[in-house]
PDB file of N, CA and C in Angstrom:
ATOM      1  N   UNK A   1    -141.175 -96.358 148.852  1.00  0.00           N
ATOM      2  CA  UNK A   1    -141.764 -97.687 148.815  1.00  0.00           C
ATOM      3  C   UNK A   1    -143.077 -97.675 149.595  1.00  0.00           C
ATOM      4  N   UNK A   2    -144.081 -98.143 149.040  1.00  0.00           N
ATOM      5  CA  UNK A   2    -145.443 -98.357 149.737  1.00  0.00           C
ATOM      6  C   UNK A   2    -145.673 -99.145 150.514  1.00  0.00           C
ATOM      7  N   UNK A   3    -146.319 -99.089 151.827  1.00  0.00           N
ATOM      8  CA  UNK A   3    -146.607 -99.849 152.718  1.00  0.00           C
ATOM      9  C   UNK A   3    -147.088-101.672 152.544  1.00  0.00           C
ATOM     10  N   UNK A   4    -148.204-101.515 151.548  1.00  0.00           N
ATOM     11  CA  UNK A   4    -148.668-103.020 151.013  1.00  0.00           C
ATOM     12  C   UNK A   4    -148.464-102.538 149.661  1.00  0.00           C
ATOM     13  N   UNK A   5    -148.085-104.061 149.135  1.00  0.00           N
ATOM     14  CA  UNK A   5    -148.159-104.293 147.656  1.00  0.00           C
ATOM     15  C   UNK A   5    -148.374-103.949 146.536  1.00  0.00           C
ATOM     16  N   UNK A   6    -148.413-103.040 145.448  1.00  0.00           N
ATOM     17  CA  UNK A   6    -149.185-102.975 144.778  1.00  0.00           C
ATOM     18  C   UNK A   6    -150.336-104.575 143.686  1.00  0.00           C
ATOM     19  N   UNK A   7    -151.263-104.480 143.321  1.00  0.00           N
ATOM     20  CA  UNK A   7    -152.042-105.735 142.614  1.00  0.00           C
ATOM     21  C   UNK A   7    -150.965-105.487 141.503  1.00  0.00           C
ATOM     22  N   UNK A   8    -150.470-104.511 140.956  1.00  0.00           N
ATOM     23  CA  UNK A   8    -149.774-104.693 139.677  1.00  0.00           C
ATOM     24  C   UNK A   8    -148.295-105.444 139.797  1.00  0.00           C
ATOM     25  N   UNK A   9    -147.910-105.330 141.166  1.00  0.00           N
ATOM     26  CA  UNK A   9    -146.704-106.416 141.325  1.00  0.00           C
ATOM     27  C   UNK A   9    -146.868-107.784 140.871  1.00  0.00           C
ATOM     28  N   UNK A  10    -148.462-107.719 141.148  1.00  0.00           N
ATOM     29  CA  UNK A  10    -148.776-109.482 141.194  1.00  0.00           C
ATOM     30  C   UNK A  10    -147.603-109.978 140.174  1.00  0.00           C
ATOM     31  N   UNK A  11    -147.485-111.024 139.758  1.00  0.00           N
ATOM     32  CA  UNK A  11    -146.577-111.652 138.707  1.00  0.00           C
ATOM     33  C   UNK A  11    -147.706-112.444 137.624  1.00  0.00           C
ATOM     34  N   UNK A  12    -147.283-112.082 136.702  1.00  0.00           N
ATOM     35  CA  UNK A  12    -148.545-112.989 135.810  1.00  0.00           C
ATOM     36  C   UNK A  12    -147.568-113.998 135.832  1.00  0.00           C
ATOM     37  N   UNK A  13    -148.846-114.952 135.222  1.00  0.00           N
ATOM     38  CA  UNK A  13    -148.679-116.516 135.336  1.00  0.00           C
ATOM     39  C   UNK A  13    -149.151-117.255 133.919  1.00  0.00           C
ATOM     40  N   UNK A  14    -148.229-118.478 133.337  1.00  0.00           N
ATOM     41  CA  UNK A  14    -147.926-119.025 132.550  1.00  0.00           C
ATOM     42  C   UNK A  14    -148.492-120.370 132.405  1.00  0.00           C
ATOM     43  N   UNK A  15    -149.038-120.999 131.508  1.00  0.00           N
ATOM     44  CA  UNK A  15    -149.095-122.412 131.544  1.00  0.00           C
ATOM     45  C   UNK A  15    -148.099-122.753 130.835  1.00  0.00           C
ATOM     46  N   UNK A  16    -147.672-124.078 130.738  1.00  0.00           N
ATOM     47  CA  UNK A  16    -146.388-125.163 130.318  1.00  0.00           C
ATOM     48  C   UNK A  16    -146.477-124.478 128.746  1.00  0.00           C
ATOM     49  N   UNK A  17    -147.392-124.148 127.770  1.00  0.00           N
ATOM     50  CA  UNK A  17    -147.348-123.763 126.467  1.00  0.00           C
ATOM     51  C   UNK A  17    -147.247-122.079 126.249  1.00  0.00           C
ATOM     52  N   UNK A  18    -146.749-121.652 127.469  1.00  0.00           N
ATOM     53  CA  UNK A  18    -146.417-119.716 127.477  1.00  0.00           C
ATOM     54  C   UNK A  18    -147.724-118.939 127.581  1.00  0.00           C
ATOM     55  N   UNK A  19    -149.531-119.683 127.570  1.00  0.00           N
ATOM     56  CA  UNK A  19    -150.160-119.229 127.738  1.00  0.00           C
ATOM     57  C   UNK A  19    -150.582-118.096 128.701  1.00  0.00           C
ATOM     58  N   UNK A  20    -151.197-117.087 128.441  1.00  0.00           N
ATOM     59  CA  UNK A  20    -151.407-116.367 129.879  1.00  0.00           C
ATOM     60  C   UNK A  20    -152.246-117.034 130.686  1.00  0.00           C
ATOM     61  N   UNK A  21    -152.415-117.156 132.207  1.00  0.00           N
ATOM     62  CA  UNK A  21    -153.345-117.351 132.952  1.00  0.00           C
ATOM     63  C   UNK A  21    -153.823-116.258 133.899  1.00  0.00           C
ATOM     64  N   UNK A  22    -154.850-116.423 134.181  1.00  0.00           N
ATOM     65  CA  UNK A  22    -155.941-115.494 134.799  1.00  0.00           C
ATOM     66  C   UNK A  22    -155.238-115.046 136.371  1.00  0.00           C
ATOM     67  N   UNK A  23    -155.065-113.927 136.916  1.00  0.00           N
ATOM     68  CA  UNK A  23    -154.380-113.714 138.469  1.00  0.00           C
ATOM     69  C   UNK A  23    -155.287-114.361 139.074  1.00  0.00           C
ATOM     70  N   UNK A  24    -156.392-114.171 139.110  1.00  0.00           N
ATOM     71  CA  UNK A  24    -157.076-115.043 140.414  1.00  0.00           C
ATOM     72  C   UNK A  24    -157.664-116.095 140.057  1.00  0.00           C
ATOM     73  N   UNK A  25    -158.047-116.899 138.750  1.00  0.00           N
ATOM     74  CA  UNK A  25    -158.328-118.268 139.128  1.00  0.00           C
ATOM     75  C   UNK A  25    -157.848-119.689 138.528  1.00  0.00           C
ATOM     76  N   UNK A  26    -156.968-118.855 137.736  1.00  0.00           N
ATOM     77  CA  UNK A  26    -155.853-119.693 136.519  1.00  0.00           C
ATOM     78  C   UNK A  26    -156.615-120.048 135.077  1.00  0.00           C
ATOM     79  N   UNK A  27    -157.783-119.677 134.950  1.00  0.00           N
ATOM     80  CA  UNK A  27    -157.953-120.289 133.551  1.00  0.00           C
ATOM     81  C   UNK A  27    -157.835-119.483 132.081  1.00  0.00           C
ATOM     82  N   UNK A  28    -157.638-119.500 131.430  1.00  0.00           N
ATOM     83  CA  UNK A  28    -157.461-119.116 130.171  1.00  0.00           C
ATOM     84  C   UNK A  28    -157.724-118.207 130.086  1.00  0.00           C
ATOM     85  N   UNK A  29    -156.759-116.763 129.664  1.00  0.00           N
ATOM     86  CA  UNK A  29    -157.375-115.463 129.216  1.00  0.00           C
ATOM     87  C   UNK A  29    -157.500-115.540 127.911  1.00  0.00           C
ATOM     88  N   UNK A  30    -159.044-114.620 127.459  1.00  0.00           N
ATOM     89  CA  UNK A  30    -159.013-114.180 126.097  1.00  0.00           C
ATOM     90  C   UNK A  30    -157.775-113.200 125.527  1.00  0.00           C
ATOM     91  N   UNK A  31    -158.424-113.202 124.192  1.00  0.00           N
ATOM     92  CA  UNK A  31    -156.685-112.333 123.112  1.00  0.00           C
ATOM     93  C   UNK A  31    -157.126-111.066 123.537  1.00  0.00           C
ATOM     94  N   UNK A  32    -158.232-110.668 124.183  1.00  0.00           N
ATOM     95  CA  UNK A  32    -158.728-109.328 124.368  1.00  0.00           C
ATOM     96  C   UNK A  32    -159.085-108.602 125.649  1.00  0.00           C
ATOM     97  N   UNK A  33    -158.139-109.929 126.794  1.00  0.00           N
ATOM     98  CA  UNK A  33    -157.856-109.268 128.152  1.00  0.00           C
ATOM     99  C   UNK A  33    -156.552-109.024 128.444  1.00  0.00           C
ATOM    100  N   UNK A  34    -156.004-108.363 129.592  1.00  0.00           N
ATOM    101  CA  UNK A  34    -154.781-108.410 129.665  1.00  0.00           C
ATOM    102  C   UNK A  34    -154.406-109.456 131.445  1.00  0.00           C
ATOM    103  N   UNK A  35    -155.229-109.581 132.357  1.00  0.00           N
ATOM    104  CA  UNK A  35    -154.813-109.342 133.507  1.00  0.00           C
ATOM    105  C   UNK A  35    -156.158-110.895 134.127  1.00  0.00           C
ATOM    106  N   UNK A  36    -157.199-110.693 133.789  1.00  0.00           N
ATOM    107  CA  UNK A  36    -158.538-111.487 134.070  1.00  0.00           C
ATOM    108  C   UNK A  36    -159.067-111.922 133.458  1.00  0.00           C
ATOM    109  N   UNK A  37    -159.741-113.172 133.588  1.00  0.00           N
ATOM    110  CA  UNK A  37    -160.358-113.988 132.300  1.00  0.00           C
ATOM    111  C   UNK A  37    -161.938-113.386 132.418  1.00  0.00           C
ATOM    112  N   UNK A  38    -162.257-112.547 133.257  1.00  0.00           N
ATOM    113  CA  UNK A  38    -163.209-112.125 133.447  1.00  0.00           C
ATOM    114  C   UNK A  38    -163.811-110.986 134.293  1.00  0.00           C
ATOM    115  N   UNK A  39    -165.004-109.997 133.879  1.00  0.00           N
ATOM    116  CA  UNK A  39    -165.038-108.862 135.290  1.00  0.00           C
ATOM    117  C   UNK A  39    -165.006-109.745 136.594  1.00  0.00           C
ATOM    118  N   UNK A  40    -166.037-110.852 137.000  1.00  0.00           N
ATOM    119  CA  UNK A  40    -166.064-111.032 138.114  1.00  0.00           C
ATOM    120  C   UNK A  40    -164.683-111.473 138.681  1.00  0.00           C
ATOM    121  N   UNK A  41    -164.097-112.024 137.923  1.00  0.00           N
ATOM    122  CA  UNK A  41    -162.495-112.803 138.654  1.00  0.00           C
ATOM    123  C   UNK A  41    -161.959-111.039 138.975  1.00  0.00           C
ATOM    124  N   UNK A  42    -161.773-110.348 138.042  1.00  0.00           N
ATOM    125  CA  UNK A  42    -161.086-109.213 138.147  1.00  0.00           C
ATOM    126  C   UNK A  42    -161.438-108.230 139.646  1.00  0.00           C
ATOM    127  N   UNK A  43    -163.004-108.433 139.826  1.00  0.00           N
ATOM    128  CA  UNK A  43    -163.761-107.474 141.297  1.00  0.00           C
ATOM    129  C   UNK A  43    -163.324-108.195 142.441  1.00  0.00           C
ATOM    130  N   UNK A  44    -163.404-110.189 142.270  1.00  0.00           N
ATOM    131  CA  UNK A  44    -163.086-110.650 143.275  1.00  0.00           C
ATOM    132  C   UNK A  44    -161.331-110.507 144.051  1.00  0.00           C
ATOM    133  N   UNK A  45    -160.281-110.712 142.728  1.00  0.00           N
ATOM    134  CA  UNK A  45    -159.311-110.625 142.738  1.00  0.00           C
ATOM    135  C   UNK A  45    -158.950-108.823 143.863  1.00  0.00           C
ATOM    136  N   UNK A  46    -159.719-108.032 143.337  1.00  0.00           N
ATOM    137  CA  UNK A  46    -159.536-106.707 144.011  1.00  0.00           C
ATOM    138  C   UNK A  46    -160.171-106.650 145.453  1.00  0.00           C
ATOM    139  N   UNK A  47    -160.862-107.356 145.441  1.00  0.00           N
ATOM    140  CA  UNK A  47    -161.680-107.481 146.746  1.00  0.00           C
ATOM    141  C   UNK A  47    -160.964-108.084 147.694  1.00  0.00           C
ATOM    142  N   UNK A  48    -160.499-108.944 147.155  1.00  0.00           N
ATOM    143  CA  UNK A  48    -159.102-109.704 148.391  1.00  0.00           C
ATOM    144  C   UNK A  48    -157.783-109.118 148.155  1.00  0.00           C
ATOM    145  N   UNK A  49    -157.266-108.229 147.329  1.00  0.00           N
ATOM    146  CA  UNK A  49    -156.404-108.434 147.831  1.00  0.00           C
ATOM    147  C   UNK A  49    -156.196-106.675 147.236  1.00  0.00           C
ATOM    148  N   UNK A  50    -156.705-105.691 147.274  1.00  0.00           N
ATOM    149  CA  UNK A  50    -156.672-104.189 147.158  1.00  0.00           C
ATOM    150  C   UNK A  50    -157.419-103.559 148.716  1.00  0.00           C
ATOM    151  N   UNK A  51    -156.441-103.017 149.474  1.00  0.00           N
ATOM    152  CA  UNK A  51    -156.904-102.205 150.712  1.00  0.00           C
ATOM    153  C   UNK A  51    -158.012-101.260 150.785  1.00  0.00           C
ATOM    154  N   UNK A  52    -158.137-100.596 149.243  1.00  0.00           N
ATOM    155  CA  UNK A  52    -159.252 -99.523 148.830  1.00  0.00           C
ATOM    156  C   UNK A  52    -160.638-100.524 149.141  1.00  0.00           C
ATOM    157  N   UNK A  53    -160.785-101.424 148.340  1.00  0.00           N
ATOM    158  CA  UNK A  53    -161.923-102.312 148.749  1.00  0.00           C
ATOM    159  C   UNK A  53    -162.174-102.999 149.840  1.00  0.00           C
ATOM    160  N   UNK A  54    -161.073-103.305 150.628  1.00  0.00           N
ATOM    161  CA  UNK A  54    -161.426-104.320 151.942  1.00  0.00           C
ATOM    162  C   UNK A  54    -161.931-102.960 152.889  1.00  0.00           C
ATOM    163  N   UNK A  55    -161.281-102.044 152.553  1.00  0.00           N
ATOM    164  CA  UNK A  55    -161.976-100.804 154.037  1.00  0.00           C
ATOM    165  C   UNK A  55    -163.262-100.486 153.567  1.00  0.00           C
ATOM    166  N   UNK A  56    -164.008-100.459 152.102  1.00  0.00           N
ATOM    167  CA  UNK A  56    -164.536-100.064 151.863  1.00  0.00           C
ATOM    168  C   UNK A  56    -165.915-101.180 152.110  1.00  0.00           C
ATOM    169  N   UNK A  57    -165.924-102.543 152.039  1.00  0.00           N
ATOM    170  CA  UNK A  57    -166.683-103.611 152.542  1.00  0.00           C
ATOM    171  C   UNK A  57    -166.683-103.401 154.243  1.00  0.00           C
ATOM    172  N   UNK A  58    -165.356-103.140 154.645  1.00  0.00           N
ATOM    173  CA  UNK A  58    -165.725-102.913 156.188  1.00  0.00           C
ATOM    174  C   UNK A  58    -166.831-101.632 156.633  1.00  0.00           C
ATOM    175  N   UNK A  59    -166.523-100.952 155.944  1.00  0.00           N
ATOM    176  CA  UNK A  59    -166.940 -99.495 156.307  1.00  0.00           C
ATOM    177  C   UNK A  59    -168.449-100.076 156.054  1.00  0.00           C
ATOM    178  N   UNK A  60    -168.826-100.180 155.113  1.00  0.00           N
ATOM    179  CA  UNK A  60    -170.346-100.733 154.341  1.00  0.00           C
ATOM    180  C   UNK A  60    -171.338-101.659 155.486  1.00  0.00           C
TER     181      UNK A  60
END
């Protein structure tokens, strides 16, 4: 078992009609994402909450 989390634990998320919603900002994914309604939601989403990137902003 790994120390922190993996992002792929996250739990995806549903609106009331079974829609997918976005991990980090809830709005509507396209038929042609799986995880983010967008790159930037997807960099920010990793940026808070992937250890590879937070050491790597510290280090910077």
């Amino acid at each position: 078992m790994s120390r922190y989390p993996k992002i792929s634990d996250t739990p995806d998320r549903f609106d009331l009609k079974s829609n997918k919603l976005c991990k980090n900002c809830e709005n509507f994914i396209a038929e042609n994402r799986k995880h983010y309604c967008s790159k930037e939601c997807m960099e920010q989403f990793n940026r808070n909450n992937s250890w590879f990137f937070i050491r790597k902003d510290v280090q910077e």
